[in-house]
C-alpha atoms as a PDB file:
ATOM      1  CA  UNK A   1      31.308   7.889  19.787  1.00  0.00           C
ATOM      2  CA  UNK A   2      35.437   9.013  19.521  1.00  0.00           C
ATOM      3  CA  UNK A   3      37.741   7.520  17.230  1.00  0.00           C
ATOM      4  CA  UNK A   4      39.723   6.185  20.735  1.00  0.00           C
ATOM      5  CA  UNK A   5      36.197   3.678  20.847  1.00  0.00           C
ATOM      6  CA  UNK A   6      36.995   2.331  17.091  1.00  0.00           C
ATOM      7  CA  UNK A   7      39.084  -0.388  15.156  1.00  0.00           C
ATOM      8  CA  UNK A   8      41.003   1.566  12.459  1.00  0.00           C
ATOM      9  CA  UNK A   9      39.002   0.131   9.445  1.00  0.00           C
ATOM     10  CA  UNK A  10      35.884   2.143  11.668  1.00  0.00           C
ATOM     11  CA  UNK A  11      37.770   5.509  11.173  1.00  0.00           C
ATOM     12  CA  UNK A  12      35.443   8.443  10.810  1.00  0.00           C
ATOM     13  CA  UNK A  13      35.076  10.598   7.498  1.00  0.00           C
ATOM     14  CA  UNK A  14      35.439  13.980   8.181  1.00  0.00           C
ATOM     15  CA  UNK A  15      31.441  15.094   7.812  1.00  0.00           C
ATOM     16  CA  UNK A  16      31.082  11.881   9.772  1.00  0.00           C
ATOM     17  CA  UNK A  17      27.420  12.952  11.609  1.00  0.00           C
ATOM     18  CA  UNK A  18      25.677   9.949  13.552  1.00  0.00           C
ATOM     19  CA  UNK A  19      22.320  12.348  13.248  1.00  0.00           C
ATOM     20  CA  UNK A  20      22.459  12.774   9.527  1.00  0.00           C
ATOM     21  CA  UNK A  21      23.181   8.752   9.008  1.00  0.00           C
ATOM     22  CA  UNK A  22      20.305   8.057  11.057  1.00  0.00           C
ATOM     23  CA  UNK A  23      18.832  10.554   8.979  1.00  0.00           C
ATOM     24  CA  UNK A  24      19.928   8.767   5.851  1.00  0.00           C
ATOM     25  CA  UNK A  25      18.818   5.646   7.406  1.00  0.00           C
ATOM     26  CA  UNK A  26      14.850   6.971   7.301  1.00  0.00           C
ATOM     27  CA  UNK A  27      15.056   8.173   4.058  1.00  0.00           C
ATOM     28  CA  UNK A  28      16.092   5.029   2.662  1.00  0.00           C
ATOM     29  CA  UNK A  29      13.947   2.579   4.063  1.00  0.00           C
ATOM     30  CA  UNK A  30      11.042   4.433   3.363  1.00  0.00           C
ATOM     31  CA  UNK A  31      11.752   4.622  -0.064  1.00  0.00           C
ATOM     32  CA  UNK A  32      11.830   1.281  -0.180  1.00  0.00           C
ATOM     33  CA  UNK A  33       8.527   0.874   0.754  1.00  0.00           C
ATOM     34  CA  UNK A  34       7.776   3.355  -1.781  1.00  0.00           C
ATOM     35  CA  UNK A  35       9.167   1.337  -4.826  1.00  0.00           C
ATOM     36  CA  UNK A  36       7.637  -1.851  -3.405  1.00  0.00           C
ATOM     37  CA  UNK A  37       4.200   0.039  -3.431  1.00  0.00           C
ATOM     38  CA  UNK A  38       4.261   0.522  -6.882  1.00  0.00           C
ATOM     39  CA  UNK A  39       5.267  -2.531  -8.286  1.00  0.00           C
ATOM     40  CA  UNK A  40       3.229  -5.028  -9.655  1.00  0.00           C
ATOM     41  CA  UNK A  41       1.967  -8.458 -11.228  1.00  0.00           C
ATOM     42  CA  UNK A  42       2.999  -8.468 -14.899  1.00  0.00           C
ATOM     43  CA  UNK A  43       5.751  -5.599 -14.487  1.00  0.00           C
ATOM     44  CA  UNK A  44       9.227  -6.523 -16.337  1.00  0.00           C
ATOM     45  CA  UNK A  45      11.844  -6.154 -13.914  1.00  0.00           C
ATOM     46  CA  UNK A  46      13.744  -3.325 -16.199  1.00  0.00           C
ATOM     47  CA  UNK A  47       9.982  -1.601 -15.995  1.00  0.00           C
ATOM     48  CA  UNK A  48      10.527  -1.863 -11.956  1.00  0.00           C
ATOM     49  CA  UNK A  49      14.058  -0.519 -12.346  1.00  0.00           C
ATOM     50  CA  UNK A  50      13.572   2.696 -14.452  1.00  0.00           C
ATOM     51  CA  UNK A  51      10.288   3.144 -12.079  1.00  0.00           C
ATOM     52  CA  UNK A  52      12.017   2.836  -9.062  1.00  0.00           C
ATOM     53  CA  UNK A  53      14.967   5.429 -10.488  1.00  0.00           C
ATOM     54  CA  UNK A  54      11.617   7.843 -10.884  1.00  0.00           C
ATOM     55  CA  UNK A  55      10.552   7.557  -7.718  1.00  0.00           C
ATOM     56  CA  UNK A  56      14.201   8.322  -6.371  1.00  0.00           C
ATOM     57  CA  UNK A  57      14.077  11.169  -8.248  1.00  0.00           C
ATOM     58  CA  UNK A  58      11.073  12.660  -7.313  1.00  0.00           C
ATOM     59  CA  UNK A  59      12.302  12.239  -3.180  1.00  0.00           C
ATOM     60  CA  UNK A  60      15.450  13.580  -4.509  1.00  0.00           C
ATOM     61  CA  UNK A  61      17.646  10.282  -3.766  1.00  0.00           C
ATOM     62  CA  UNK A  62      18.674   8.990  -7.454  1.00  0.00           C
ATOM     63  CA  UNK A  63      22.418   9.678  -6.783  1.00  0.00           C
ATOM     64  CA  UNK A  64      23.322   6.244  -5.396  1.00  0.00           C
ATOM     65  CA  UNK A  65      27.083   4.570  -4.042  1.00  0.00           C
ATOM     66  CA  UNK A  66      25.445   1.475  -5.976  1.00  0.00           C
ATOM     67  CA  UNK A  67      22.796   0.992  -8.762  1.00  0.00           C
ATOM     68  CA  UNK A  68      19.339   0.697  -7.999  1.00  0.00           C
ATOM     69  CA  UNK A  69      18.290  -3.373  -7.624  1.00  0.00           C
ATOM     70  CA  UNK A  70      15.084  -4.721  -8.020  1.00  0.00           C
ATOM     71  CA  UNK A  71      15.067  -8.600  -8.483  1.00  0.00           C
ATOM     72  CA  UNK A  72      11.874 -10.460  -9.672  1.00  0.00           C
ATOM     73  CA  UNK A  73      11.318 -14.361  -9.247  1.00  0.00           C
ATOM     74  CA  UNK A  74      14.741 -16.011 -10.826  1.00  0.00           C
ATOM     75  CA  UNK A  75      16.644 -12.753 -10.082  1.00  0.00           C
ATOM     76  CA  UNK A  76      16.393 -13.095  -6.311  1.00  0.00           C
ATOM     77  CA  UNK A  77      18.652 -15.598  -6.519  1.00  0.00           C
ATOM     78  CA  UNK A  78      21.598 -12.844  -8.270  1.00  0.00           C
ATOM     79  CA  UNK A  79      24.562 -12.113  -5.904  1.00  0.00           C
ATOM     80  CA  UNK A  80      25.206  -8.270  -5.592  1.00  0.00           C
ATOM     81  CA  UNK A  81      26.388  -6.725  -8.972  1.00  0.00           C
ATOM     82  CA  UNK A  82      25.121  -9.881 -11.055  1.00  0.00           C
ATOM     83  CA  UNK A  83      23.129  -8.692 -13.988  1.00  0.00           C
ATOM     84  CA  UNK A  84      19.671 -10.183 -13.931  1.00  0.00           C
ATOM     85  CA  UNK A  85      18.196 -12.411 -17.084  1.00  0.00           C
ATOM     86  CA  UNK A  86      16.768 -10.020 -18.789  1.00  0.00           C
ATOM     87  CA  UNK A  87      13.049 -10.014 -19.888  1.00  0.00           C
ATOM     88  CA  UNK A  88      11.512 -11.237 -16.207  1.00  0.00           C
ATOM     89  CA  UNK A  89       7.769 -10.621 -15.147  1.00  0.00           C
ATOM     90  CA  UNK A  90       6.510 -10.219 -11.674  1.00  0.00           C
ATOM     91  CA  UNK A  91       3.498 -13.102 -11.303  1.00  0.00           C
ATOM     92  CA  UNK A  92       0.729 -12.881  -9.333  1.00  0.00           C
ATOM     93  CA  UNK A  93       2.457 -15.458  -6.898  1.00  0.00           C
ATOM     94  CA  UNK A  94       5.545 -14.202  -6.526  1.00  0.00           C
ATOM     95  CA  UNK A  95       8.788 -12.885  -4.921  1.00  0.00           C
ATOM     96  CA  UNK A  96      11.229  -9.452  -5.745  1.00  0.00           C
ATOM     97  CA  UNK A  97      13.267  -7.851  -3.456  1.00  0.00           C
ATOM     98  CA  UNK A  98      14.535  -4.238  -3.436  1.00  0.00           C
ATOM     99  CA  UNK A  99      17.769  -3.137  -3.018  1.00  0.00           C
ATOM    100  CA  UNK A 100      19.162   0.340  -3.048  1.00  0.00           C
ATOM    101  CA  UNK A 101      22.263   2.912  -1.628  1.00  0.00           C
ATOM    102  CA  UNK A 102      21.156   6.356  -2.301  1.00  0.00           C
ATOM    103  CA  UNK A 103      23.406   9.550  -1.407  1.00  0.00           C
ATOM    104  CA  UNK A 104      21.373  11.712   1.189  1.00  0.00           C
ATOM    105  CA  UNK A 105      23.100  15.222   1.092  1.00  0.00           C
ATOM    106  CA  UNK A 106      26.642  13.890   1.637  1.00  0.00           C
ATOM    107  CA  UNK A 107      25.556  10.584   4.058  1.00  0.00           C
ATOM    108  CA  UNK A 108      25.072   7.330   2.407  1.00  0.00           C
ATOM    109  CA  UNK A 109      21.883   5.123   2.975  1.00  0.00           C
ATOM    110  CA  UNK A 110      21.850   1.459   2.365  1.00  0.00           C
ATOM    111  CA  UNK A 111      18.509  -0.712   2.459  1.00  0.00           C
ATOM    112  CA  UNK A 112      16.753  -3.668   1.216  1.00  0.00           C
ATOM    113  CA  UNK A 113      13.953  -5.826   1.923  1.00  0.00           C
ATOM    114  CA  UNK A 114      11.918  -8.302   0.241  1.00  0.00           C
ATOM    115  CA  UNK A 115       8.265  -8.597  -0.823  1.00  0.00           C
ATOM    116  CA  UNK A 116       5.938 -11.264  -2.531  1.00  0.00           C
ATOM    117  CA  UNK A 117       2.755 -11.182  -4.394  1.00  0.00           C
ATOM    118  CA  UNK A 118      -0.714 -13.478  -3.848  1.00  0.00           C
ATOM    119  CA  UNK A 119      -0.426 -16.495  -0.979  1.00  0.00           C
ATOM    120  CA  UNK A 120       2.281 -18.509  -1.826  1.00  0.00           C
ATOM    121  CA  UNK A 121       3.318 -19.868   1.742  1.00  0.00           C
ATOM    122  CA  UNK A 122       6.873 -21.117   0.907  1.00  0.00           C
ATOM    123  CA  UNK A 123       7.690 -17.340  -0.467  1.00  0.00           C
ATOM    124  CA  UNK A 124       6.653 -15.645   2.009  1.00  0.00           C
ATOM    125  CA  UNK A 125       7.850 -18.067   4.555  1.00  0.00           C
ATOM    126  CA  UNK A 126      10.893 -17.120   2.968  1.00  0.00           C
ATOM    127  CA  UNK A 127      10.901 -13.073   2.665  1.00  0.00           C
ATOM    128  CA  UNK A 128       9.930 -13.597   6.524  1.00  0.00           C
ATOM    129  CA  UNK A 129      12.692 -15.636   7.074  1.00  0.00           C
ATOM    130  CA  UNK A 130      15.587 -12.920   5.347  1.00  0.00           C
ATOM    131  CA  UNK A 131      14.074 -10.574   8.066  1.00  0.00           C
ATOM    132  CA  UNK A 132      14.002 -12.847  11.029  1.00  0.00           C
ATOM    133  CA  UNK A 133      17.331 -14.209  10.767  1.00  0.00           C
ATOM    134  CA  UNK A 134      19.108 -10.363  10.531  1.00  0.00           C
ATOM    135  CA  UNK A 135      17.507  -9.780  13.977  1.00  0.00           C
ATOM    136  CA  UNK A 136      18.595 -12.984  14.991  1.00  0.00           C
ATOM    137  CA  UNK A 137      21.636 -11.738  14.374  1.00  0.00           C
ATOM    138  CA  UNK A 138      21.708  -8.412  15.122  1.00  0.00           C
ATOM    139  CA  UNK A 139      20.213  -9.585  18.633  1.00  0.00           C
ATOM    140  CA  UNK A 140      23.911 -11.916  18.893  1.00  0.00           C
ATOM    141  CA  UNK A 141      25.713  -8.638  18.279  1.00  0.00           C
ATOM    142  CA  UNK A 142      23.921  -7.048  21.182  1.00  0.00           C
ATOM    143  CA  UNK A 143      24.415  -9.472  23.421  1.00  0.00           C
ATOM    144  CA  UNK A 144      27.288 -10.698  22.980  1.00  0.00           C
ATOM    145  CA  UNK A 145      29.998  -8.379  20.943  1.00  0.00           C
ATOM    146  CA  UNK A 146      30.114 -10.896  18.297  1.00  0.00           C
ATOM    147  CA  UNK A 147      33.257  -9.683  15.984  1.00  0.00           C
ATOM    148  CA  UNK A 148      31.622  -9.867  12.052  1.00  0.00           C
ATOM    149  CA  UNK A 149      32.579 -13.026  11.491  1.00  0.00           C
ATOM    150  CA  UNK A 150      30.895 -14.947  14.105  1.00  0.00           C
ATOM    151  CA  UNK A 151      28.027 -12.853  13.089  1.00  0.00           C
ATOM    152  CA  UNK A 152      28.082 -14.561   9.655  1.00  0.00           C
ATOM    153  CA  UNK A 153      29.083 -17.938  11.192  1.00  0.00           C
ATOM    154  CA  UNK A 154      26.087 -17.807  13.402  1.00  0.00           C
ATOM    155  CA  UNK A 155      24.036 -16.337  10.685  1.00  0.00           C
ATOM    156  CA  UNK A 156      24.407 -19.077   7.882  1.00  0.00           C
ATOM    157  CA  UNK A 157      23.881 -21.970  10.892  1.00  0.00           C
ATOM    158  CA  UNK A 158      20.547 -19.844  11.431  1.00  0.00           C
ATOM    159  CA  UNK A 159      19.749 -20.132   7.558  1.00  0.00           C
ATOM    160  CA  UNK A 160      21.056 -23.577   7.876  1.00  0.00           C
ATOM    161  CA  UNK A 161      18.083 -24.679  10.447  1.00  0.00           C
ATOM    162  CA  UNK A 162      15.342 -22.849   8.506  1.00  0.00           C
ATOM    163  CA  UNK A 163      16.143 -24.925   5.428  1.00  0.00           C
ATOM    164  CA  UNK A 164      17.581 -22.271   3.399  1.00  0.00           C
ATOM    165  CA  UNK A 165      21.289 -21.103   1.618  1.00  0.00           C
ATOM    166  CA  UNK A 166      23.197 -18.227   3.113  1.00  0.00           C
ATOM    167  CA  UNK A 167      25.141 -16.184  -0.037  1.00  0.00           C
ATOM    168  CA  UNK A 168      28.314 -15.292   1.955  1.00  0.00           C
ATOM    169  CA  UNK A 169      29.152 -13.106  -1.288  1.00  0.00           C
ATOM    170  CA  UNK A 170      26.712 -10.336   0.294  1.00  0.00           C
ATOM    171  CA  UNK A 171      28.174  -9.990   3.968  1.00  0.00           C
ATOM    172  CA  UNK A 172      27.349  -6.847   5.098  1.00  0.00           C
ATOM    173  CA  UNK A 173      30.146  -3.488   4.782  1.00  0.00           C
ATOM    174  CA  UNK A 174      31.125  -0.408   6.339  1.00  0.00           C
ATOM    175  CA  UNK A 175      28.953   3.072   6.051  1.00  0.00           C
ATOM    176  CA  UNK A 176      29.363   6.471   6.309  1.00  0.00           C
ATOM    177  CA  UNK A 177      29.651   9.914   5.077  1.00  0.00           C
ATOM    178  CA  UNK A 178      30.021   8.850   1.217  1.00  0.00           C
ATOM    179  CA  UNK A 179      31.978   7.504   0.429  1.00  0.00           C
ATOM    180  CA  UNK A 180      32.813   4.460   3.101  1.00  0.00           C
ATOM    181  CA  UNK A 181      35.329   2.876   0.838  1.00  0.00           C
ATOM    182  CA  UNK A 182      37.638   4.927   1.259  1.00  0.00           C
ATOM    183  CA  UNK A 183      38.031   3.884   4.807  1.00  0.00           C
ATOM    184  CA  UNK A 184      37.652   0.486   4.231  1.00  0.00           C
ATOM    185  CA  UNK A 185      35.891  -1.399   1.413  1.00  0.00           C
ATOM    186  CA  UNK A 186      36.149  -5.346   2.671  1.00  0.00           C
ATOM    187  CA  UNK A 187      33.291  -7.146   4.193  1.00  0.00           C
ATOM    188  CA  UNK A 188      31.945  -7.179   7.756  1.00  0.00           C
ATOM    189  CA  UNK A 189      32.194 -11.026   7.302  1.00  0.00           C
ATOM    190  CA  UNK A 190      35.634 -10.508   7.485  1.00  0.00           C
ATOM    191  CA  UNK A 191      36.594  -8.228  10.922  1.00  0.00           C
ATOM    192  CA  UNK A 192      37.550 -10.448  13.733  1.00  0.00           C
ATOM    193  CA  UNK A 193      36.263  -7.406  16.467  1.00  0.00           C
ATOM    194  CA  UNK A 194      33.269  -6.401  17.507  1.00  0.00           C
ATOM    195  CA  UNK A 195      31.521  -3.559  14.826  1.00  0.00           C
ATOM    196  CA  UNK A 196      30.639  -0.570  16.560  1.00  0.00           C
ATOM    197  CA  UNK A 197      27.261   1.288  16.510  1.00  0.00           C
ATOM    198  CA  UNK A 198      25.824   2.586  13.446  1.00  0.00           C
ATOM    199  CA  UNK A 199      29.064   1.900  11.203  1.00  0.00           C
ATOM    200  CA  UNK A 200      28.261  -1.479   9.305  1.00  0.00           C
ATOM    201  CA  UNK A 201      25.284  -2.726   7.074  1.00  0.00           C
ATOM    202  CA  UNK A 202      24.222  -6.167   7.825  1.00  0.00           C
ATOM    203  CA  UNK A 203      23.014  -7.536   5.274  1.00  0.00           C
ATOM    204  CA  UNK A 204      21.194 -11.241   4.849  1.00  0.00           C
ATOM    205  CA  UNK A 205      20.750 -12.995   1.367  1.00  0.00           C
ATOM    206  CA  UNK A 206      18.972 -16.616   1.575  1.00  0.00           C
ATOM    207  CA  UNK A 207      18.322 -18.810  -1.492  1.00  0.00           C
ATOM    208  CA  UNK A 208      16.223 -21.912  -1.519  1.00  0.00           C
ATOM    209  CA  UNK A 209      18.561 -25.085  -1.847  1.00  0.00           C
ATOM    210  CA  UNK A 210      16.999 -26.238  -4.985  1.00  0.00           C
ATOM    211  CA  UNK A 211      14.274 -23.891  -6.067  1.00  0.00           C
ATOM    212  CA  UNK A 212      14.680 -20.516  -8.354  1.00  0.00           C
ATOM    213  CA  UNK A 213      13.932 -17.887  -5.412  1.00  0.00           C
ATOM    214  CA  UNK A 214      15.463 -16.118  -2.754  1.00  0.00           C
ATOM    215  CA  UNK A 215      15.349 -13.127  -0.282  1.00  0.00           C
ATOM    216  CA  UNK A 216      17.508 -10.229   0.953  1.00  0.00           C
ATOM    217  CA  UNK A 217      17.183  -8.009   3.918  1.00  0.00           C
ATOM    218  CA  UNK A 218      19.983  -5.292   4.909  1.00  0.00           C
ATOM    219  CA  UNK A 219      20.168  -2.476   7.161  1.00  0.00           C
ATOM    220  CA  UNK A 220      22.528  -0.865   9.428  1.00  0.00           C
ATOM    221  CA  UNK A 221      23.491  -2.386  12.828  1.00  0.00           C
ATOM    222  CA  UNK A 222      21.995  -0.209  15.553  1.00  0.00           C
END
């Protein structure tokens, strides 16, 4: 990739290293998995939180560009930065989703998925749903050099037709060699060109119309 390739709000950092984003990239989602591992029916969320910091810790990824998010039942429904109600407990049918931007070395990592506990159809359905509808996506950007806003056009018609809410306040952002706002900090809902390779997070956030749930997947276009 050169900088002659890029839109200026794609301008490289100077430790900018495609290798050690990937890199960043692995280390991330496979915490994820990690936290989501460990949590369980009858946890408090803020139990989830601090146990999820621990586990960062220990993998030596607790320096974040955002706090560490993990959203149980009601919570899913919480826009990015929105403190949760406190005092929420994981059932034994249930949904959370993880969240999380850790720092690796000087790249940062940006990853989130979704999860649900016992057989409820219409949760899962709906975790399943977050993920399909970012590859949906992701699969228009491929083929067809969609610019970021008739990603998220295309992407809330998507949630639209699968009965579900898109939250257009979490529409994906730039990422790089920490820290990516200082190249540009607005949304990727909001570029009219086509985002290049490995330099935006896409992220999806779905909330039933009228039911207290939702789901959230992110990662970076690749």
């Amino acid at each position: 990739m050169t900088t002659t390739q890029l839109h200026p709000q794609e301008q490289l950092g100077q430790a900018y290293d495609a290798a050690k984003l990937l890199e960043a990239r692995q280390q991330t989602r496979a915490a994820v998995e990690l936290i989501a591992a460990n949590i369980r029916p009858g946890m408090y969320e803020e139990e989830a939180i601090e146990l999820a910091k621990d586990l960062l810790a220990d993998i030596g990824l607790l320096r974040g560009w955002h706090d560490v998010y993990v959203r149980f039942g009601p919570n899913t429904l919480k826009t990015f930065g929105a403190p949760s109600e406190p005092g929420v407990v994981l059932g034994e049918d249930d949904i959370f989703f993880i969240d999380i931007g850790p720092v690796w070395e000087q790249w940062e990592g940006d990853g989130g998925d979704t999860f649900v506990t016992g057989n409820n159809p219409e949760l899962a359905r709906c975790a399943l749903d977050a993920r399909a509808i970012f590859h949906l996506v992701r699969a228009k950007w491929l083929q067809d050099g969609s610019s970021g806003q008739q990603l998220y056009q295309f992407a809330e018609s998507c949630a639209h037709e699968r009965g579900w809410e898109l939250n257009l306040d979490l529409s994906g952002h730039r990422i790089a060699d920490f820290p990516h706002k200082a190249i540009y900090a607005g949304s990727l809902a909001e570029v009219d060109f086509t985002p290049a390779h490995l330099l935006w997070v896409l992220e999806i956030h779905i909330r039933h119309p009228s039911q207290p749930y939702g789901a959230f997947f992110e990662d970076i276009l690749l």
